[in-house]
C-alpha atoms as a PDB file:
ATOM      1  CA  UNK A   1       0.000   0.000   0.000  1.00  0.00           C
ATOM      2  CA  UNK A   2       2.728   2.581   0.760  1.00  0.00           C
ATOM      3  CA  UNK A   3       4.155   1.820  -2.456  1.00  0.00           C
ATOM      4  CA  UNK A   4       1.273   2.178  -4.390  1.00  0.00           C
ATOM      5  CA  UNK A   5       0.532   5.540  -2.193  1.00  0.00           C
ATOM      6  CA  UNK A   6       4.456   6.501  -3.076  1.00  0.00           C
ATOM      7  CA  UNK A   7       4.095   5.847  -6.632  1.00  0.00           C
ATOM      8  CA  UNK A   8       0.713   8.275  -6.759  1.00  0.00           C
ATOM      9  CA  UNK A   9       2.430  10.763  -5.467  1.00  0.00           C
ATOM     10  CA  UNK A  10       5.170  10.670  -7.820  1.00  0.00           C
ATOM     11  CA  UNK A  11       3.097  10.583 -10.873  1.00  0.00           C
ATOM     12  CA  UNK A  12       0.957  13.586  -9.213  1.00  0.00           C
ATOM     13  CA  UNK A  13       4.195  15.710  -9.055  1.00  0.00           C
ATOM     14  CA  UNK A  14       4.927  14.639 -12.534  1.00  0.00           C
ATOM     15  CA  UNK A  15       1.764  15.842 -14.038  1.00  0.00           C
ATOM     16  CA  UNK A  16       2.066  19.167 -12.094  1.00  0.00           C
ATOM     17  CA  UNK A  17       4.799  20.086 -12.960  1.00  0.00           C
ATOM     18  CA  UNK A  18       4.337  19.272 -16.833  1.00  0.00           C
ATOM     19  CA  UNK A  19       1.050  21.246 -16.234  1.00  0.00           C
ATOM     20  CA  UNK A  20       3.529  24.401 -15.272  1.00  0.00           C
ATOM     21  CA  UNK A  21       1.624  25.293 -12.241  1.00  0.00           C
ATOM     22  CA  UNK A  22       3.851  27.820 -10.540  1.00  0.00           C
ATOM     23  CA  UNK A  23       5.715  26.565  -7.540  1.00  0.00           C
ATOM     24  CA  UNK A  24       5.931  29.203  -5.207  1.00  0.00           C
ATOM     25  CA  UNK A  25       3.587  32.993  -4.846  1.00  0.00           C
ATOM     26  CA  UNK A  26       6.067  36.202  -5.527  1.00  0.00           C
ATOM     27  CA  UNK A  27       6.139  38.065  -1.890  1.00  0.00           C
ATOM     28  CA  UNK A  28       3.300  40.400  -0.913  1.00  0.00           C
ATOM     29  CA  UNK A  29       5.123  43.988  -0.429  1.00  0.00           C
ATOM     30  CA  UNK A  30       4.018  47.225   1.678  1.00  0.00           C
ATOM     31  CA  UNK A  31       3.148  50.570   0.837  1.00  0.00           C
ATOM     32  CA  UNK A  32       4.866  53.242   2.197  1.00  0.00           C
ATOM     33  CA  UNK A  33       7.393  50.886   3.054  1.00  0.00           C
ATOM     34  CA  UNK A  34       8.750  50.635   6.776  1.00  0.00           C
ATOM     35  CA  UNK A  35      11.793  51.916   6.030  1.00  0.00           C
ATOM     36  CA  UNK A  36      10.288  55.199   5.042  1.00  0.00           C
ATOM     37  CA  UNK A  37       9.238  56.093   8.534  1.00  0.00           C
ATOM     38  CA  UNK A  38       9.767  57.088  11.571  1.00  0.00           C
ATOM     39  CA  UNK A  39       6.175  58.169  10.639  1.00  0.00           C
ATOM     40  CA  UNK A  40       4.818  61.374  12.814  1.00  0.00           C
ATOM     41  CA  UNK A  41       1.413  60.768  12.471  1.00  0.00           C
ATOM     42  CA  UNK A  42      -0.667  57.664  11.727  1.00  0.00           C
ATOM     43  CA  UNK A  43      -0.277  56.072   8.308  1.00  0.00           C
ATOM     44  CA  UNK A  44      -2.582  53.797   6.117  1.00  0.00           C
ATOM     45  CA  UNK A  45      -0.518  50.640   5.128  1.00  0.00           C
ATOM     46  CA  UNK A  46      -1.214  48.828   1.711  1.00  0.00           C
ATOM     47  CA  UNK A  47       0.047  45.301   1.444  1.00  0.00           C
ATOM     48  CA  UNK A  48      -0.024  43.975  -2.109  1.00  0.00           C
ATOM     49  CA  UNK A  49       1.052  40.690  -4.035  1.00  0.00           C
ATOM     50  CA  UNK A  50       2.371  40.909  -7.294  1.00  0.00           C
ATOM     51  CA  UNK A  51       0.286  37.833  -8.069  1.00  0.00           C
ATOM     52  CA  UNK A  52      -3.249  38.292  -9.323  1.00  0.00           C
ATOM     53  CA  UNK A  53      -6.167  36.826  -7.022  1.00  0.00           C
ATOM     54  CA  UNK A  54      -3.836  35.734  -4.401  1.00  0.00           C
ATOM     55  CA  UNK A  55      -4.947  36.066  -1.266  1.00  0.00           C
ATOM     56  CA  UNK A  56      -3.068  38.373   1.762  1.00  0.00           C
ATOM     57  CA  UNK A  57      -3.395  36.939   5.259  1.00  0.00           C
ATOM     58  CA  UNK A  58      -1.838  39.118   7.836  1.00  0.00           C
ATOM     59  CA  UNK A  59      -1.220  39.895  12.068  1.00  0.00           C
ATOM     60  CA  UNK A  60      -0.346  42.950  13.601  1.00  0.00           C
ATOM     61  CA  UNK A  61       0.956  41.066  17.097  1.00  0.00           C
ATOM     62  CA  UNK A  62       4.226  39.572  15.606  1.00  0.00           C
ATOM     63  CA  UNK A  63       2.497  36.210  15.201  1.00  0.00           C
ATOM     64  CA  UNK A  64       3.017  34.511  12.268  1.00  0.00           C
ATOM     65  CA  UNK A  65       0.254  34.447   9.514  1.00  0.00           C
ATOM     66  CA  UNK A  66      -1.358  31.530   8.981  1.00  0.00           C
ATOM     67  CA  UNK A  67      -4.428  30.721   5.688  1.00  0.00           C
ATOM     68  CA  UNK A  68      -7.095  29.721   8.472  1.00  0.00           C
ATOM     69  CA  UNK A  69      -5.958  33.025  10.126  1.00  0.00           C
ATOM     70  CA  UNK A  70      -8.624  35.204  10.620  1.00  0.00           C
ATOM     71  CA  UNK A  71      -7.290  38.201   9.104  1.00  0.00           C
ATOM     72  CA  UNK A  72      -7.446  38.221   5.768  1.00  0.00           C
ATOM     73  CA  UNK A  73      -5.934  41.406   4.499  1.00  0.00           C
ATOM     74  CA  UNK A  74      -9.430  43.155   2.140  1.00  0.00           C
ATOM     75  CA  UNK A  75      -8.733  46.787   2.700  1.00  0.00           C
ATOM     76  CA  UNK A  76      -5.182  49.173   4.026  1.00  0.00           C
ATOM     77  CA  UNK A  77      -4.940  48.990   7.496  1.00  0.00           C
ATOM     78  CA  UNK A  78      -4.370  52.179   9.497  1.00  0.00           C
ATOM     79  CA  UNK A  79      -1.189  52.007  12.180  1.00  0.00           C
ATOM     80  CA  UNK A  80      -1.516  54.506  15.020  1.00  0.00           C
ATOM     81  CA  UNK A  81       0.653  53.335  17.146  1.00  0.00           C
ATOM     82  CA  UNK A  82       4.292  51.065  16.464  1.00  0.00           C
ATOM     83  CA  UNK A  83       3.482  47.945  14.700  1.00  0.00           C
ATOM     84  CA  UNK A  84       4.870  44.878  13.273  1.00  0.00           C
ATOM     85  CA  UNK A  85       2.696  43.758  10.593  1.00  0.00           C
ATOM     86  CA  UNK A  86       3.571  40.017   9.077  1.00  0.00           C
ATOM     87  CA  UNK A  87       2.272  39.080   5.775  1.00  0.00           C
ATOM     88  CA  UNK A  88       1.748  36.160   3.621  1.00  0.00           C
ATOM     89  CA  UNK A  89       0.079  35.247   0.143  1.00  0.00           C
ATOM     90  CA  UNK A  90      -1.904  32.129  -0.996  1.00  0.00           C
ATOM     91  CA  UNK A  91      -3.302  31.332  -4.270  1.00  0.00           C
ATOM     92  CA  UNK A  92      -5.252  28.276  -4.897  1.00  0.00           C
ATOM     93  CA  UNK A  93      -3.319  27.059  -8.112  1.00  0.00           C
ATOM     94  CA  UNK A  94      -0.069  27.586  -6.455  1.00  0.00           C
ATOM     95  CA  UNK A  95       1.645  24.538  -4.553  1.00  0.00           C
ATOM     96  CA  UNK A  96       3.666  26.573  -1.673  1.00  0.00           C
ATOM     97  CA  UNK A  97       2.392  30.366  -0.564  1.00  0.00           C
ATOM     98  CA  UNK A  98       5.208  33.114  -0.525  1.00  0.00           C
ATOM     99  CA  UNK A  99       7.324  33.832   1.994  1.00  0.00           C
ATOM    100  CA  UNK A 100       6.666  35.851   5.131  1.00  0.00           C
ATOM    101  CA  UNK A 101       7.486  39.542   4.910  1.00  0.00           C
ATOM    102  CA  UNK A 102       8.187  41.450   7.850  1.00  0.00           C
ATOM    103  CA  UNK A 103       7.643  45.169   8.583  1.00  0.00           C
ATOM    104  CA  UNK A 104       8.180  46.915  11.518  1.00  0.00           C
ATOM    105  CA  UNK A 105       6.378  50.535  11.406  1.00  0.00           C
ATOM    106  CA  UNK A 106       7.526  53.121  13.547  1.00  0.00           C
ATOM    107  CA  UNK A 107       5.060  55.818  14.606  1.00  0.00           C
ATOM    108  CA  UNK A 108       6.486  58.929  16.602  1.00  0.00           C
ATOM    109  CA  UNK A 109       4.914  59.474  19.722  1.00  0.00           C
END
């Protein structure tokens, strides 16, 4: 059985990747980016992916972003206060999700 089971996956790989389903999502990105601040006043942070339909999940307590997280990034987020914001993307038709970007936003007190 666990051949048969290894042998499945093997020829599932093999059809994948002769279908040229991409492998990996390009990293989601910020706008402004952190290292434009120290910020003085509260700033609205876009998060993008350079892939179309992919969806953005995101946390704003230095956790790290999960799919079944909750937040799914819809709409720019406004930062008052100091934040770390992680990001990730997911796209159905993509095997692995992008990486996790990291930005740390400094707001002025």
């Amino acid at each position: 059985m666990k051949k048969i089971l290894l042998i499945i996956g093997i020829l599932s790989l093999i059809v994948i990747a002769g279908c040229n389903i991409p492998q990996t999502l390009d990293d989601p990105y910020f706008s402004p980016k952190p290292s434009d601040g120290p910020f003085d006043s509260p700033i609205t942070v876009k998060i993008t992916s350079p892939t179309a339909d992919a969806r953005i999940y995101y946390t704003l307590d230095g956790s790290e972003p999960e799919e079944e997280d909750i937040m799914l990034y819809t709409k720019p987020i406004v930062i008052k206060k100091s934040t770390l914001i992680k990001a990730i993307s997911y796209k159905d038709d993509v095997l692995l999700s992008s990486q996790i970007i990291n930005g740390r936003f400094i707001i002025n007190d």
